[in-house]
C-alpha atoms as a PDB file:
ATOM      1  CA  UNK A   1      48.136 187.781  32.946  1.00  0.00           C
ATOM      2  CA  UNK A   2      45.599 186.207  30.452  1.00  0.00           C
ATOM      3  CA  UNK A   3      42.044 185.963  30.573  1.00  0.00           C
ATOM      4  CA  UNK A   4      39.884 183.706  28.462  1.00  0.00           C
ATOM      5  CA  UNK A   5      37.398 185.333  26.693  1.00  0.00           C
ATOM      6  CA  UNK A   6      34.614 183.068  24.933  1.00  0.00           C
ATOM      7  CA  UNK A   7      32.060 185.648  23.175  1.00  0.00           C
ATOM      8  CA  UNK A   8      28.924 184.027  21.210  1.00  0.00           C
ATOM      9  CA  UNK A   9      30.147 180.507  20.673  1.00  0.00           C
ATOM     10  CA  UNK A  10      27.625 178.140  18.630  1.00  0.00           C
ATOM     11  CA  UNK A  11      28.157 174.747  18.572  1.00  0.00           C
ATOM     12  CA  UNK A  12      26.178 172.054  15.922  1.00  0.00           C
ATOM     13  CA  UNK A  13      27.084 168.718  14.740  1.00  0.00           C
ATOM     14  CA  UNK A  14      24.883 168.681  11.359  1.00  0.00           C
ATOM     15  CA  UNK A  15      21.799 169.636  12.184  1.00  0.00           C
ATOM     16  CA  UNK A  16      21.670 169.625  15.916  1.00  0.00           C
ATOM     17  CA  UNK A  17      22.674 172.356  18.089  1.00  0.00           C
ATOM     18  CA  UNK A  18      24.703 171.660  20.630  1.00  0.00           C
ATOM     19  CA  UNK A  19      25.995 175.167  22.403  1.00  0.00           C
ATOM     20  CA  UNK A  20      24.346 178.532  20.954  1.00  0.00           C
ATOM     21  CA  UNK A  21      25.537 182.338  21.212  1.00  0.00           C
ATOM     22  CA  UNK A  22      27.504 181.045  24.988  1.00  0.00           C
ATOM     23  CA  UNK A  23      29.494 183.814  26.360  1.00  0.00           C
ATOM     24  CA  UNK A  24      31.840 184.110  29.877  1.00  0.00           C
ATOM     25  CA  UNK A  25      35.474 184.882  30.723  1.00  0.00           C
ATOM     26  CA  UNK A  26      37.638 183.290  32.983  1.00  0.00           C
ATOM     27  CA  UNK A  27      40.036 185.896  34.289  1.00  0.00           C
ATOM     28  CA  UNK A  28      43.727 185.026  35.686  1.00  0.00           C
ATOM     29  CA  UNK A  29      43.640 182.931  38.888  1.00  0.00           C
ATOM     30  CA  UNK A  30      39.255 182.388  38.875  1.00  0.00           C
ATOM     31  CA  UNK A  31      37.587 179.184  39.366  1.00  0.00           C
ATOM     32  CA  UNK A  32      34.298 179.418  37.203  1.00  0.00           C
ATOM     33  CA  UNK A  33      32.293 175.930  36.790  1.00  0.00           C
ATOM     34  CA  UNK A  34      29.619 175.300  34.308  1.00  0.00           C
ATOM     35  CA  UNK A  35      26.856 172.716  35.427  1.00  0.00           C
ATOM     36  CA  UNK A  36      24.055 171.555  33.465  1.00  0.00           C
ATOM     37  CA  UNK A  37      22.541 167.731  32.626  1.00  0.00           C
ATOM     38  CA  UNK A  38      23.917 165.582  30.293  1.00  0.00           C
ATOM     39  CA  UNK A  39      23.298 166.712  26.749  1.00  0.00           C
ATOM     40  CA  UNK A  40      23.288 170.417  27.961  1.00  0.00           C
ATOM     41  CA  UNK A  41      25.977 171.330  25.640  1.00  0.00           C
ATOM     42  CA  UNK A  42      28.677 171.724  28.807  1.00  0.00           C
ATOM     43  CA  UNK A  43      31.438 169.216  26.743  1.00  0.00           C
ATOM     44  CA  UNK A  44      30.621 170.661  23.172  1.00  0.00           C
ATOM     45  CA  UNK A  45      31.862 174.156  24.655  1.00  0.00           C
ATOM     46  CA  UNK A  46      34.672 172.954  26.361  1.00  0.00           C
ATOM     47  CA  UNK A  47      35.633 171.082  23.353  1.00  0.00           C
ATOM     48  CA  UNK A  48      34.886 174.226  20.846  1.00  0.00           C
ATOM     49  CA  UNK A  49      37.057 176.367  22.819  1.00  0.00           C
ATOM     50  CA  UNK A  50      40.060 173.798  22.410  1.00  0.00           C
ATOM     51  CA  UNK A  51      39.128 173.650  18.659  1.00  0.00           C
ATOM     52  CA  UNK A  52      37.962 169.767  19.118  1.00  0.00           C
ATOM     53  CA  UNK A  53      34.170 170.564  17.722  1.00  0.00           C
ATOM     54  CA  UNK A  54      32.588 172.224  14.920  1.00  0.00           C
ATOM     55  CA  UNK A  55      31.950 176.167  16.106  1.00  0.00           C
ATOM     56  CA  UNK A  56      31.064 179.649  14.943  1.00  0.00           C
ATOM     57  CA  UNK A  57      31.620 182.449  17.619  1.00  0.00           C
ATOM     58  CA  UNK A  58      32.263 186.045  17.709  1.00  0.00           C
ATOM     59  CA  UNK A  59      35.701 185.496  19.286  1.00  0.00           C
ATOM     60  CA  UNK A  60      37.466 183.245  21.568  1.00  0.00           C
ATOM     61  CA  UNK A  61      40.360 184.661  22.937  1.00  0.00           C
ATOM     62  CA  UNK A  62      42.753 183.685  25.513  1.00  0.00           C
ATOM     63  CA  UNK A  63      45.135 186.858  26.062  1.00  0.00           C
ATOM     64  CA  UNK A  64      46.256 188.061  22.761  1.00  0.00           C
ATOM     65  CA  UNK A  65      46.171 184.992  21.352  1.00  0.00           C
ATOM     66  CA  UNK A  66      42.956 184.519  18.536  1.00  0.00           C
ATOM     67  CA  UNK A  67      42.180 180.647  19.172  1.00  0.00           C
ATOM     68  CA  UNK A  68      39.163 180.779  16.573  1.00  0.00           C
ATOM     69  CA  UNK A  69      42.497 180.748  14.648  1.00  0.00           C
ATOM     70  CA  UNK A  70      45.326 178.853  16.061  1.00  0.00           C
ATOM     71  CA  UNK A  71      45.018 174.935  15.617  1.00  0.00           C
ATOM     72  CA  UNK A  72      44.064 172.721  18.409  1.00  0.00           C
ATOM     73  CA  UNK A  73      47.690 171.341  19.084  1.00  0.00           C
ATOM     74  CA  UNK A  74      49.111 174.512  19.524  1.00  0.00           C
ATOM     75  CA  UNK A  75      47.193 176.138  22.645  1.00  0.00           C
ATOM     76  CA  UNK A  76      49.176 174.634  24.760  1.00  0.00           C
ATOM     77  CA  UNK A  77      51.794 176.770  23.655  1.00  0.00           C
ATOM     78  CA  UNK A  78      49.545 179.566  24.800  1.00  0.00           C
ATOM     79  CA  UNK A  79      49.433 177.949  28.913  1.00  0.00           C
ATOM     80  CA  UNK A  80      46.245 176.080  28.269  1.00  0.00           C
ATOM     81  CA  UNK A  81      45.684 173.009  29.766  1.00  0.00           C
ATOM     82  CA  UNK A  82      42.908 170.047  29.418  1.00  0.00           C
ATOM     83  CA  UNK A  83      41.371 167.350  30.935  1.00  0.00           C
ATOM     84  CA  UNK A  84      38.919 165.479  28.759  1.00  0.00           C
ATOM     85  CA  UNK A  85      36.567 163.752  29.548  1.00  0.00           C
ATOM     86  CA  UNK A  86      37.279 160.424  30.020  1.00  0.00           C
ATOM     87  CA  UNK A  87      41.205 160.562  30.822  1.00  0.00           C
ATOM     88  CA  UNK A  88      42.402 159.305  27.681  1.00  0.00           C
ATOM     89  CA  UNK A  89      45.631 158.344  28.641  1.00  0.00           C
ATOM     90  CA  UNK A  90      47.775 156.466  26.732  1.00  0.00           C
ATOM     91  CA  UNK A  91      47.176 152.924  28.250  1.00  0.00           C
ATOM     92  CA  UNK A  92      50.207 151.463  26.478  1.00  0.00           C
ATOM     93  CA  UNK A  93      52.641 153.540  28.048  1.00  0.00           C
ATOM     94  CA  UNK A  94      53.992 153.877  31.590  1.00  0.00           C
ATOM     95  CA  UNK A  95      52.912 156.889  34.128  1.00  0.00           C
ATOM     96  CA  UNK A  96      55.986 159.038  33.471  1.00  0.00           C
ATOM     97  CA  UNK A  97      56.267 158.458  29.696  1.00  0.00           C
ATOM     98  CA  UNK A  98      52.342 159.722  29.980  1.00  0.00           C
ATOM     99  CA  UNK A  99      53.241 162.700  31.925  1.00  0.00           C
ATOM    100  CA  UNK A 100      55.973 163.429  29.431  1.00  0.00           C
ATOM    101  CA  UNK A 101      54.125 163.423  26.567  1.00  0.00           C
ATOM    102  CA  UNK A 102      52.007 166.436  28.544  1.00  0.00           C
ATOM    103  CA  UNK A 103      55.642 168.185  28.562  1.00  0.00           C
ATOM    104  CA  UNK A 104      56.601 168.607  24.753  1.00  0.00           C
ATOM    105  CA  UNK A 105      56.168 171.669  24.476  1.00  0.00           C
ATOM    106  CA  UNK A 106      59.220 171.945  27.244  1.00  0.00           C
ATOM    107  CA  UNK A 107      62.495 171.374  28.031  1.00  0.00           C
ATOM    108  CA  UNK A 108      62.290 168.001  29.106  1.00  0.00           C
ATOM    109  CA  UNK A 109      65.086 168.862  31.804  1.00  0.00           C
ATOM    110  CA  UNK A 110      62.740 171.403  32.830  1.00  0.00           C
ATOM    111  CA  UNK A 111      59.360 169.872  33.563  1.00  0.00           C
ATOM    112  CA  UNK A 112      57.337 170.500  36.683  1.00  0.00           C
ATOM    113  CA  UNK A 113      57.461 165.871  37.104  1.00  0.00           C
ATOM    114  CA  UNK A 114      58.440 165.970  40.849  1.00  0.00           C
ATOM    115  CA  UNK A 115      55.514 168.994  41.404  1.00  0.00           C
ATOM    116  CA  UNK A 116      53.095 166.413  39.681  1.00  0.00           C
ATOM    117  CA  UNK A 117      54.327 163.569  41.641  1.00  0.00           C
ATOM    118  CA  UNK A 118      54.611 165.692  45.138  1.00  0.00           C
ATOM    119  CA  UNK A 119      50.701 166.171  44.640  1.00  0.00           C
ATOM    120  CA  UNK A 120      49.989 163.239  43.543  1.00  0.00           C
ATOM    121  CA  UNK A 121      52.211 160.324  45.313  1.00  0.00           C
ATOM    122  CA  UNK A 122      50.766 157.482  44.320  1.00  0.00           C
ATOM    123  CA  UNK A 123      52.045 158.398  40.629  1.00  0.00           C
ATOM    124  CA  UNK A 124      55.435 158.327  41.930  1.00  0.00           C
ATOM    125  CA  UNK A 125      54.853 155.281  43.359  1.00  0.00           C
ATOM    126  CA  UNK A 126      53.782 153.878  39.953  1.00  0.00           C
ATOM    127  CA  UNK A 127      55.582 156.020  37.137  1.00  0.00           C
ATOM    128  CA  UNK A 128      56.914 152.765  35.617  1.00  0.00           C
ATOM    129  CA  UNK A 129      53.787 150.869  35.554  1.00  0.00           C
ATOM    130  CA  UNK A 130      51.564 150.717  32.780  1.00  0.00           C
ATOM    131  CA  UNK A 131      48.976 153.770  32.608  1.00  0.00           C
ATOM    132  CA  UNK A 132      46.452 151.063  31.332  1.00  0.00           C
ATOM    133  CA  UNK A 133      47.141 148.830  34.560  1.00  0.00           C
ATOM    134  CA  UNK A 134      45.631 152.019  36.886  1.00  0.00           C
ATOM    135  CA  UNK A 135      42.075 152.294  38.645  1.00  0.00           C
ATOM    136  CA  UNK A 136      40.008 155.159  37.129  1.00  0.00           C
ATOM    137  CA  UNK A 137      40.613 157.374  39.751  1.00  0.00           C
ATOM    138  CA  UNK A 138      44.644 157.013  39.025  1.00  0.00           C
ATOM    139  CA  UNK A 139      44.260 157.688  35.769  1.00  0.00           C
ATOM    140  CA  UNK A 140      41.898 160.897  36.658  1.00  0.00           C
ATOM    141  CA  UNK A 141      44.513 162.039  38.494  1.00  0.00           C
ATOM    142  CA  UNK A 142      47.472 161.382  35.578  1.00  0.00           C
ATOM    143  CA  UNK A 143      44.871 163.164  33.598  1.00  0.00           C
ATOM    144  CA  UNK A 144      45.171 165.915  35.732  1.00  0.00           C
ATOM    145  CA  UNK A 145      49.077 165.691  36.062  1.00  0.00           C
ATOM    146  CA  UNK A 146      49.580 165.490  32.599  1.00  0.00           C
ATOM    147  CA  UNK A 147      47.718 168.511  32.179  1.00  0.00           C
ATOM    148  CA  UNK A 148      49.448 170.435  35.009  1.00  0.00           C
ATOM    149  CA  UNK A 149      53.029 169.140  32.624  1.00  0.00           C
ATOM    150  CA  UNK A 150      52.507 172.339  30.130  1.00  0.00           C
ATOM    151  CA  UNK A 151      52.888 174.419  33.393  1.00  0.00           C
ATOM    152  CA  UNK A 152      49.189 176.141  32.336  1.00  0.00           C
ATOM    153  CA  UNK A 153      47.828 179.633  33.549  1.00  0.00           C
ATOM    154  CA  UNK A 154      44.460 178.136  32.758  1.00  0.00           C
ATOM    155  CA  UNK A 155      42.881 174.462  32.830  1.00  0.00           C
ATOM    156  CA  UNK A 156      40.333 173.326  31.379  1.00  0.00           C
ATOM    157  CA  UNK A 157      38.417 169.948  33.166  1.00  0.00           C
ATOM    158  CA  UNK A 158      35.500 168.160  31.508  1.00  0.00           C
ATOM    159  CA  UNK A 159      33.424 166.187  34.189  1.00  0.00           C
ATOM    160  CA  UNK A 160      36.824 165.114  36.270  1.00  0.00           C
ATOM    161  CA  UNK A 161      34.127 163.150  38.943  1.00  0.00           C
ATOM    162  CA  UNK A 162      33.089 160.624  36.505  1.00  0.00           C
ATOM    163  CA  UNK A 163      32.760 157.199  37.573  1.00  0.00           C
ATOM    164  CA  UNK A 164      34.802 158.215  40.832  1.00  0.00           C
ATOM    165  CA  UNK A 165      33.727 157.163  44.209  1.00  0.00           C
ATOM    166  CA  UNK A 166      33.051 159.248  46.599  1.00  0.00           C
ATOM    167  CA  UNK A 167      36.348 159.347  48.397  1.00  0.00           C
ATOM    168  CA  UNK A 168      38.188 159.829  45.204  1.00  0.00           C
ATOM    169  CA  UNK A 169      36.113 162.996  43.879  1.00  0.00           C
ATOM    170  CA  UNK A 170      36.688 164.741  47.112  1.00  0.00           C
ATOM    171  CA  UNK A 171      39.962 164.111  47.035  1.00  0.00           C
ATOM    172  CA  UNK A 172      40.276 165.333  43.026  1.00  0.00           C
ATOM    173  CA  UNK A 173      38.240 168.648  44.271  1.00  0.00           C
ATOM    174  CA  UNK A 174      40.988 169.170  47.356  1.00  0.00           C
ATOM    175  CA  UNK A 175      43.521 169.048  44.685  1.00  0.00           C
ATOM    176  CA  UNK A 176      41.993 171.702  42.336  1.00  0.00           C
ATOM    177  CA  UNK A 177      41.346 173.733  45.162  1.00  0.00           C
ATOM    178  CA  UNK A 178      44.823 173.714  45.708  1.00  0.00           C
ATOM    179  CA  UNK A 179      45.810 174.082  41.938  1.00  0.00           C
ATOM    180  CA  UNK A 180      43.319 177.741  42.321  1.00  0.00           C
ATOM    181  CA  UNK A 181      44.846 178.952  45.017  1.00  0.00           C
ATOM    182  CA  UNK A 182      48.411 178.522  43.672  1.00  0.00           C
ATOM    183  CA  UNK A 183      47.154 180.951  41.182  1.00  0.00           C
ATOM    184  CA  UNK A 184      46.086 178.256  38.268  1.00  0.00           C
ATOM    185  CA  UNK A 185      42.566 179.386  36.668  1.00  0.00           C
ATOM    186  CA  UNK A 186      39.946 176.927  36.070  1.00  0.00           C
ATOM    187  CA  UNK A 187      37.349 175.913  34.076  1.00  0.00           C
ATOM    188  CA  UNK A 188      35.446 172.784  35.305  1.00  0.00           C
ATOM    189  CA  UNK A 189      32.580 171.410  33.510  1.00  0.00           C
ATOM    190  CA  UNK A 190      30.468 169.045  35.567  1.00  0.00           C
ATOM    191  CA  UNK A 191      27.420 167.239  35.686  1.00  0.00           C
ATOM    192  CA  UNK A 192      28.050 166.638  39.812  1.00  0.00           C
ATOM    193  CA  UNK A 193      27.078 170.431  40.900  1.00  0.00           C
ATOM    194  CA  UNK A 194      28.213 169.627  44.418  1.00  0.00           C
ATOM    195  CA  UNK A 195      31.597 169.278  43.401  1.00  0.00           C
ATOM    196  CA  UNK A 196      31.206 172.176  41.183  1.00  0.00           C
ATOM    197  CA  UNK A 197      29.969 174.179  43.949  1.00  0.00           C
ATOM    198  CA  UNK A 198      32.867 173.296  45.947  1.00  0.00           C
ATOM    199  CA  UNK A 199      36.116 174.091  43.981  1.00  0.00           C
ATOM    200  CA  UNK A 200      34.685 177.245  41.879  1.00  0.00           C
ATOM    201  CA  UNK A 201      33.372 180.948  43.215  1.00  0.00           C
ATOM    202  CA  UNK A 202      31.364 181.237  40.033  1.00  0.00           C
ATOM    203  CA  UNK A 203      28.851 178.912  38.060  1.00  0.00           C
ATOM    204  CA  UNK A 204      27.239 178.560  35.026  1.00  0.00           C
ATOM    205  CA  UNK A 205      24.120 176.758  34.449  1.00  0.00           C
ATOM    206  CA  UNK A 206      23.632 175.187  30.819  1.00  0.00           C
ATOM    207  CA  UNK A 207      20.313 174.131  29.415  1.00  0.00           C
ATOM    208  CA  UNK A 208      19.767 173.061  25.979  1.00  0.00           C
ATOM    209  CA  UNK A 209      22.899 174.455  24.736  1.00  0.00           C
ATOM    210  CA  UNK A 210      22.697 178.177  26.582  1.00  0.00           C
ATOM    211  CA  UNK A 211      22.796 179.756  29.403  1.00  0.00           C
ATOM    212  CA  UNK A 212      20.137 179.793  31.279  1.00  0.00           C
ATOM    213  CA  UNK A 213      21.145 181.188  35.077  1.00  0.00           C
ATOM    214  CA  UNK A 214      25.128 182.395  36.100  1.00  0.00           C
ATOM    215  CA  UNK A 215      26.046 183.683  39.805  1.00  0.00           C
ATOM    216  CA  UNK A 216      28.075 182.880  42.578  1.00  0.00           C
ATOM    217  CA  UNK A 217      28.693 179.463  43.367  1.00  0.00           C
ATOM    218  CA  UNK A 218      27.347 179.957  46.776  1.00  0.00           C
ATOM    219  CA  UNK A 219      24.383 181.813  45.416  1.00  0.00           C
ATOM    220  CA  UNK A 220      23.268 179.010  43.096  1.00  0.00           C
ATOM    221  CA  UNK A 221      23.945 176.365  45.829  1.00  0.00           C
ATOM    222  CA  UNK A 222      21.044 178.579  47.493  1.00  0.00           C
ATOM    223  CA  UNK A 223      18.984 178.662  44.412  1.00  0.00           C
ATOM    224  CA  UNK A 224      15.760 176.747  45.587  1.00  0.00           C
ATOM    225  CA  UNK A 225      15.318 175.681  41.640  1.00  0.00           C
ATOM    226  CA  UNK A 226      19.288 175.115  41.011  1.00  0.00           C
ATOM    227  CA  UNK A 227      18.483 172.735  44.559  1.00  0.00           C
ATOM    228  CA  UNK A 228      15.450 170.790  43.255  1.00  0.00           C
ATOM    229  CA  UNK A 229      17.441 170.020  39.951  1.00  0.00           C
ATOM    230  CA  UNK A 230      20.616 169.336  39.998  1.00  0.00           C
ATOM    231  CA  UNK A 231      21.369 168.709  44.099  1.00  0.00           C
ATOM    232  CA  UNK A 232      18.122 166.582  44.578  1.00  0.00           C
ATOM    233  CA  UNK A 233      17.087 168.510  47.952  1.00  0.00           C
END
């Protein structure tokens, strides 16, 4: 079992700070969310820890594997997977040839597809069509499914909710909460604390690039200040 250890990460583009001296582990089979406004430095980290931004830290570490040191393609080698913000799939190409592509690190006779499609059934019912022809909230969830391809011990979602209705975030948070309690770790960053609240047991809260409160999920849901910000009430 491997937990991801993130100790003192900095994050600037140029001059401007983006993340300074963040710390927090995710340990085998947690759900740990980090919430924060937009610019709070909640992507930068994610990012940083996937070796997608500029970073200094004292270590990040997933297991015994150094990833200050191992190039960006190669943890998913390692079991991690990611969800970037904004889905980038590869509109060009059909569902499954997307999914696949989340597989090449794999066997391709051995790849969790009919897991990804049993969870998700309306990408069965469109693995030939076009990932560029889906709504937003398909492609979320062949974000998700692509990510789940790499059969991960950890995964790592930035702001999953976005431009989602209602309907479609709950429905992304029932499947996470489902992921967790198969014994898949998460890291969710999210601007929408609710749903933040909802899928982890612990939370972060970012401002201006550090940490500025950490708890229970149900303890910061309880947080009169956490309230007034980020839930409105």
């Amino acid at each position: 079992m491997s937990t991801l250890t993130v100790e003192g990460l900095s994050v600037h583009y140029g001059g401007v700070r983006a993340a300074h001296d963040v710390s927090f582990t995710v340990e085998p089979g947690q759900s740990l969310g980090i919430i924060g406004a937009n610019g709070a430095g909640k992507s930068s980290t994610l990012k940083a820890i996937m070796g997608l931004a500029p970073r200094q830290a004292r270590a990040i570490r997933f297991g015994a594997h150094d990833l200050l040191r191992a190039p960006a393609h190669t943890l998913v080698r390692h079991g991690i997977g990611y969800v970037p913000e904004g889905r980038h799939v590869f509109p060009g190409l059909t569902v499954e040839k997307n999914l696949l592509l989340g597989a090449y690190t794999s066997s391709w006779k051995r790849t969790p597809i009919d897991e990804v499609y049993e969870l998700f059934p309306v990408l069965g019912e469109m693995r030939g069509r076009l990932a560029g022809a889906l709504s937003g909230g398909q492609q979320q969830m062949l974000a998700v499914g692509r990510a789940m391809m790499c059969r991960p011990k950890v995964m790592l979602l930035d702001e999953p909710s976005m431009g989602l209705s209602p309907k479609l975030v709950g429905d992304i948070a029932g499947v996470l909460k489902q992921l967790n309690a198969g014994g898949l770790a998460i890291l969710l960053v999210e601007q929408n604390a609710k749903l933040t609240f909802d899928v982890t047991t612990t939370c972060l809260v970012m401002e201006n690039g550090e940490i500025a409160a950490s708890g229970t999920s149900a303890e910061l849901s309880d947080d009169p200040q956490v309230r007034r910000i980020y839930l409105g009430l």
